[in-house]
N, C-alpha and C. Protein backbone atom coordinates (compact mmCIF):
# COMPACT_ATOMS: atom_id res chain seq x y z
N UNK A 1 -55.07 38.89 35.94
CA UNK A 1 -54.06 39.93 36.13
C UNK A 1 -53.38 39.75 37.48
N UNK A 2 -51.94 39.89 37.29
CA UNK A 2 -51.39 40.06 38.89
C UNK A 2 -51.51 40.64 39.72
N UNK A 3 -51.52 40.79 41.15
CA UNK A 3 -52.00 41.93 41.51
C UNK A 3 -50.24 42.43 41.78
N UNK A 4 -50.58 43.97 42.45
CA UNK A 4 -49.17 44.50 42.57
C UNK A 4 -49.73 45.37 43.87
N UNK A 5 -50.56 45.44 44.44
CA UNK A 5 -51.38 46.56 45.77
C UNK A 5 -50.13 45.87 46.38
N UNK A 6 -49.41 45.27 46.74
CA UNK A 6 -47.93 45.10 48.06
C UNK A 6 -46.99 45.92 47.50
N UNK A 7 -46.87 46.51 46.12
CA UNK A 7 -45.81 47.05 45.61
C UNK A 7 -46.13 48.61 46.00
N UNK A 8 -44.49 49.89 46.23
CA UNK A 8 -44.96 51.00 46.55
C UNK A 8 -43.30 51.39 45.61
N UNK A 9 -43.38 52.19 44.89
CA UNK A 9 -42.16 53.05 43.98
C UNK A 9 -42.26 54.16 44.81
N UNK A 10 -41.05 54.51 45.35
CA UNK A 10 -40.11 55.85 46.33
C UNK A 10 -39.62 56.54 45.25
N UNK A 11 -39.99 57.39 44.63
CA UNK A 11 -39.07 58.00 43.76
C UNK A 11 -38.81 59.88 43.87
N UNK A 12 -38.92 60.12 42.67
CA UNK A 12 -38.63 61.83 42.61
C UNK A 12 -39.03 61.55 40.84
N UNK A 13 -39.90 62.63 40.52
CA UNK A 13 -40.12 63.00 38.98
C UNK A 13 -38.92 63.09 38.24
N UNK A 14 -37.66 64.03 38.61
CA UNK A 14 -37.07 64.35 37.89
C UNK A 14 -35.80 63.64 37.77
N UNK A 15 -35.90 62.23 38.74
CA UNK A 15 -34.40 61.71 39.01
C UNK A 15 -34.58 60.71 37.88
N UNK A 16 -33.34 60.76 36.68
CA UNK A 16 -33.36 59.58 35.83
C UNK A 16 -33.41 58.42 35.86
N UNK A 17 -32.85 57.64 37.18
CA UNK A 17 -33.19 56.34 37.38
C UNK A 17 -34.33 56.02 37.68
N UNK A 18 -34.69 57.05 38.28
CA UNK A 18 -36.67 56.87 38.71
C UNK A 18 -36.76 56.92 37.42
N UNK A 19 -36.91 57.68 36.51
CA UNK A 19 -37.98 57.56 35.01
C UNK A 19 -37.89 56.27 34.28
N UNK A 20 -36.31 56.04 34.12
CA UNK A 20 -35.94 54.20 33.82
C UNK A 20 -36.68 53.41 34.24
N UNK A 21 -37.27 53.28 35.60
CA UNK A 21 -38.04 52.08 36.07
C UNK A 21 -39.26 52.69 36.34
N UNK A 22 -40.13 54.13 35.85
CA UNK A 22 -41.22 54.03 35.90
C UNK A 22 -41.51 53.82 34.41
N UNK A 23 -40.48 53.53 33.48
CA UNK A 23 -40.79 53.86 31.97
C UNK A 23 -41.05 51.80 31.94
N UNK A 24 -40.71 51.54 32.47
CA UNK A 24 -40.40 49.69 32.73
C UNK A 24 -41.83 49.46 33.24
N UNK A 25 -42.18 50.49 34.38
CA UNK A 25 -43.73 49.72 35.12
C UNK A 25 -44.69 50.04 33.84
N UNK A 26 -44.73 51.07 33.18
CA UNK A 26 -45.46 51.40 32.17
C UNK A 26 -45.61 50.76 31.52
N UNK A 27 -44.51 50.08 30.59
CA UNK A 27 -44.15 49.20 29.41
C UNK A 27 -44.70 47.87 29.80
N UNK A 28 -44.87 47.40 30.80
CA UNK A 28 -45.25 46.36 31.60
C UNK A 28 -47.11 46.30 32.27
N UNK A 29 -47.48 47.20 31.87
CA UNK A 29 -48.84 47.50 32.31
C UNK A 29 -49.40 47.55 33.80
N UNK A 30 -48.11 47.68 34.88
CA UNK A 30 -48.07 47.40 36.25
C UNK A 30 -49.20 49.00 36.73
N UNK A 31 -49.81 48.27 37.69
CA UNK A 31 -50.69 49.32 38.65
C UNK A 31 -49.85 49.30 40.19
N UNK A 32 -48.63 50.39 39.88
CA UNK A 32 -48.10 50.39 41.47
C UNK A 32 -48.09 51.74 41.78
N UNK A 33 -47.98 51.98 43.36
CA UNK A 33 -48.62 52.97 44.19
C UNK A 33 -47.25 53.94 44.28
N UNK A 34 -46.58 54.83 43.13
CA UNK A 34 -46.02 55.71 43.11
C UNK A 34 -46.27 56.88 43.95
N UNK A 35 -44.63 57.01 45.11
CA UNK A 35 -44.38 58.03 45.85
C UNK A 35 -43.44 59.06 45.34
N UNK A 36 -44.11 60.08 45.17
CA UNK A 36 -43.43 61.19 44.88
C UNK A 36 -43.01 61.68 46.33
N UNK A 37 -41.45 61.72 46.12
CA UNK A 37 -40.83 62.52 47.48
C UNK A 37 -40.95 63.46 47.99
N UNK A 38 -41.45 64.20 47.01
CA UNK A 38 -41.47 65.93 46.62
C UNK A 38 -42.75 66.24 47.09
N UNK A 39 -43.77 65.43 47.31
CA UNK A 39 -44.79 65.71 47.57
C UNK A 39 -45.28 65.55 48.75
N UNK A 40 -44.24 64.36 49.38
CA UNK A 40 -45.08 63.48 50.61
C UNK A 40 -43.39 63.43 51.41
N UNK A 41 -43.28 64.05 52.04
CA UNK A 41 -42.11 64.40 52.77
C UNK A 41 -42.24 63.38 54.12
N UNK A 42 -43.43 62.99 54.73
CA UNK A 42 -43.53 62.21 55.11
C UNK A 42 -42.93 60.80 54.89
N UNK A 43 -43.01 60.24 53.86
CA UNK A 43 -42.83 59.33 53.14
C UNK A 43 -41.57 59.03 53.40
N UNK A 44 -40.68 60.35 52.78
CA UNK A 44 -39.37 60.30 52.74
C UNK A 44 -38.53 59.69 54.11
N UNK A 45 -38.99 60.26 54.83
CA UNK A 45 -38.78 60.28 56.50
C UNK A 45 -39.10 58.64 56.92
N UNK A 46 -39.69 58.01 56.71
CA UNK A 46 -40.49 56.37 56.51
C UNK A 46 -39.52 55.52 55.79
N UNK A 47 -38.97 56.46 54.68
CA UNK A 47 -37.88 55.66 53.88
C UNK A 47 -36.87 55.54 54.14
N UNK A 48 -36.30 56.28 54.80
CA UNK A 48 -35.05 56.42 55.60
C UNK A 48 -35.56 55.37 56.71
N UNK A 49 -36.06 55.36 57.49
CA UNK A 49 -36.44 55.13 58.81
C UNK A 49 -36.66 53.69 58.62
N UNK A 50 -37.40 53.14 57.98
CA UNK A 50 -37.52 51.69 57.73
C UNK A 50 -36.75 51.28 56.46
N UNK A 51 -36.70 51.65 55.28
CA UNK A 51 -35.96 51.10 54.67
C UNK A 51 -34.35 51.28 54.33
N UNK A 52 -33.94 52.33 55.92
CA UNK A 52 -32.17 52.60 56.21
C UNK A 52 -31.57 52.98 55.22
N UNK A 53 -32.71 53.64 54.16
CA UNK A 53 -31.72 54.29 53.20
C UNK A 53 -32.00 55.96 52.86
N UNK A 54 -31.39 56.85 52.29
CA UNK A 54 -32.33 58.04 51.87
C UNK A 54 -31.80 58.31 50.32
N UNK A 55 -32.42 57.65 49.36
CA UNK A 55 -32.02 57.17 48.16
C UNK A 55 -33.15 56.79 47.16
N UNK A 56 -33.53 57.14 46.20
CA UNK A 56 -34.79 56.66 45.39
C UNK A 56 -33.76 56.31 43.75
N UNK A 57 -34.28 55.48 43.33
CA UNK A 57 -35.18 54.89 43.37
C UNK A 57 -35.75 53.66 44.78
N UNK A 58 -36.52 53.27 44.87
CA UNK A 58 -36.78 51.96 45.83
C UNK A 58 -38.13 51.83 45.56
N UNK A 59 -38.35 50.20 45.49
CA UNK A 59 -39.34 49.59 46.00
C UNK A 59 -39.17 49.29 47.08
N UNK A 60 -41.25 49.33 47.64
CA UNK A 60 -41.59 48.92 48.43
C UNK A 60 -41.95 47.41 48.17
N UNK A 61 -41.79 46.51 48.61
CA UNK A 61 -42.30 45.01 48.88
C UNK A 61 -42.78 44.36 50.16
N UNK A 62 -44.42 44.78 49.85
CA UNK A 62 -44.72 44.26 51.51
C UNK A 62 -45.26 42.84 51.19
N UNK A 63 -44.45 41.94 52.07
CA UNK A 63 -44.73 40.70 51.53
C UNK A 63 -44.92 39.78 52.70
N UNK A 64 -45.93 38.60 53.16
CA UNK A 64 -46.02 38.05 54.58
C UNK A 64 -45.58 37.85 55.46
N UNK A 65 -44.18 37.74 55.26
CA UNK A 65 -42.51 37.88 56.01
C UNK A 65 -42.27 39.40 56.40
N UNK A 66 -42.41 40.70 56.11
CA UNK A 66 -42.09 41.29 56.06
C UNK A 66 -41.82 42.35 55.09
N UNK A 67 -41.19 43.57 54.87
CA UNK A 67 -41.21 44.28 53.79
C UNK A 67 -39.72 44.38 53.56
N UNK A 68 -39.66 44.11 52.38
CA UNK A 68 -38.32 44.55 51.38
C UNK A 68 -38.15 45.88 50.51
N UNK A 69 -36.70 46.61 51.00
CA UNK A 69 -37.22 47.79 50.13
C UNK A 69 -35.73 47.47 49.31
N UNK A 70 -36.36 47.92 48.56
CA UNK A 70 -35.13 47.33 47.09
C UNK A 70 -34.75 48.72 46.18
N UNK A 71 -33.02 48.45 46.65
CA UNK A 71 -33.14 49.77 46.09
C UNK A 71 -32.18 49.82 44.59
N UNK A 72 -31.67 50.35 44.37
CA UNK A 72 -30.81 50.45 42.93
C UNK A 72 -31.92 50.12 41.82
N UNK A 73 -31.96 51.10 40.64
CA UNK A 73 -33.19 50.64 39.31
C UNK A 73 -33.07 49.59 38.89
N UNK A 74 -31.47 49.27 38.37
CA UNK A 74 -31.19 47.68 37.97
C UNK A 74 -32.08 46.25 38.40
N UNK A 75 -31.70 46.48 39.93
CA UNK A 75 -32.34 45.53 40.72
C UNK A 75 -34.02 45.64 40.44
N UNK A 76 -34.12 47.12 40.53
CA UNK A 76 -35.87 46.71 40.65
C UNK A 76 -36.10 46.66 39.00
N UNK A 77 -36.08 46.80 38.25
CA UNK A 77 -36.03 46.78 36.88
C UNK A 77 -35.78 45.03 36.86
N UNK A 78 -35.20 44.07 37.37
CA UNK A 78 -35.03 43.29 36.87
C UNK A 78 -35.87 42.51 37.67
N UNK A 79 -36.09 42.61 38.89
CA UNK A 79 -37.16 41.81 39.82
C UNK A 79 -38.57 42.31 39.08
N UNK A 80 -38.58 43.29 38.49
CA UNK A 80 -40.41 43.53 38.04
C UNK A 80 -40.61 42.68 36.60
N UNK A 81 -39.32 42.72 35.95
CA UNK A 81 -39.06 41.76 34.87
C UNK A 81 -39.44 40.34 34.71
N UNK A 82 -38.50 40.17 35.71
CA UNK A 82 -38.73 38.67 36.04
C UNK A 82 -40.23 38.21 37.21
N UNK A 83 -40.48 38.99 37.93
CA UNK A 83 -42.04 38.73 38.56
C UNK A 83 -43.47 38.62 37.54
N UNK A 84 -43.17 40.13 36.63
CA UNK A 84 -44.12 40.16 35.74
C UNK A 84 -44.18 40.20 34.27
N UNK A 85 -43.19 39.85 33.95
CA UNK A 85 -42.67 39.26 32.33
C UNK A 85 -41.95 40.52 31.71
N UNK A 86 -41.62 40.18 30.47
CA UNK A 86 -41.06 41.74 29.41
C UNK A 86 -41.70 42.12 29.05
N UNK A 87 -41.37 43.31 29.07
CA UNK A 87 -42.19 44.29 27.56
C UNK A 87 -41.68 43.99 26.31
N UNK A 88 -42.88 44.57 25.77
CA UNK A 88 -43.27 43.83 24.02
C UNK A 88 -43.02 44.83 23.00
């Protein structure tokens, strides 16, 4: 199995592009470390702050270089695609 512990989803429950790409990690059998905004206000503040945006959906990508936060569903919808195959 791949691992995904570098991966972190910034989202909000009720925002539709968040459900699009948590309905994708699902379909995909991915174990990633979903942030609810609503919950962890902290977070939010972190997301802005390092990843210069205040916008969800986003991945987190902490990767040996550094962290990538990737934002628009498209994009991350298609990088989790192509990292960890289609759904069936």
């Amino acid at each position: 199995m791949t691992s995904t512990h570098h991966l972190s989803l910034y989202h909000r429950n009720h925002c539709p592009y968040c459900r699009k790409v948590r309905e994708v990690i699902d379909a995909l059998g991915l174990d990633i470390r979903l942030v609810e905004m609503e919950e962890q206000p902290v977070e939010w503040e972190r997301l802005k702050l390092e990843g210069g945006q205040a916008m969800v959906p986003c991945l987190r990508i902490d990767e040996e270089h550094g962290t990538v936060w990737m934002y628009e569903s498209e994009d991350i919808i298609q990088y989790l695609r192509q990292t960890y195959g289609r759904p069936q």
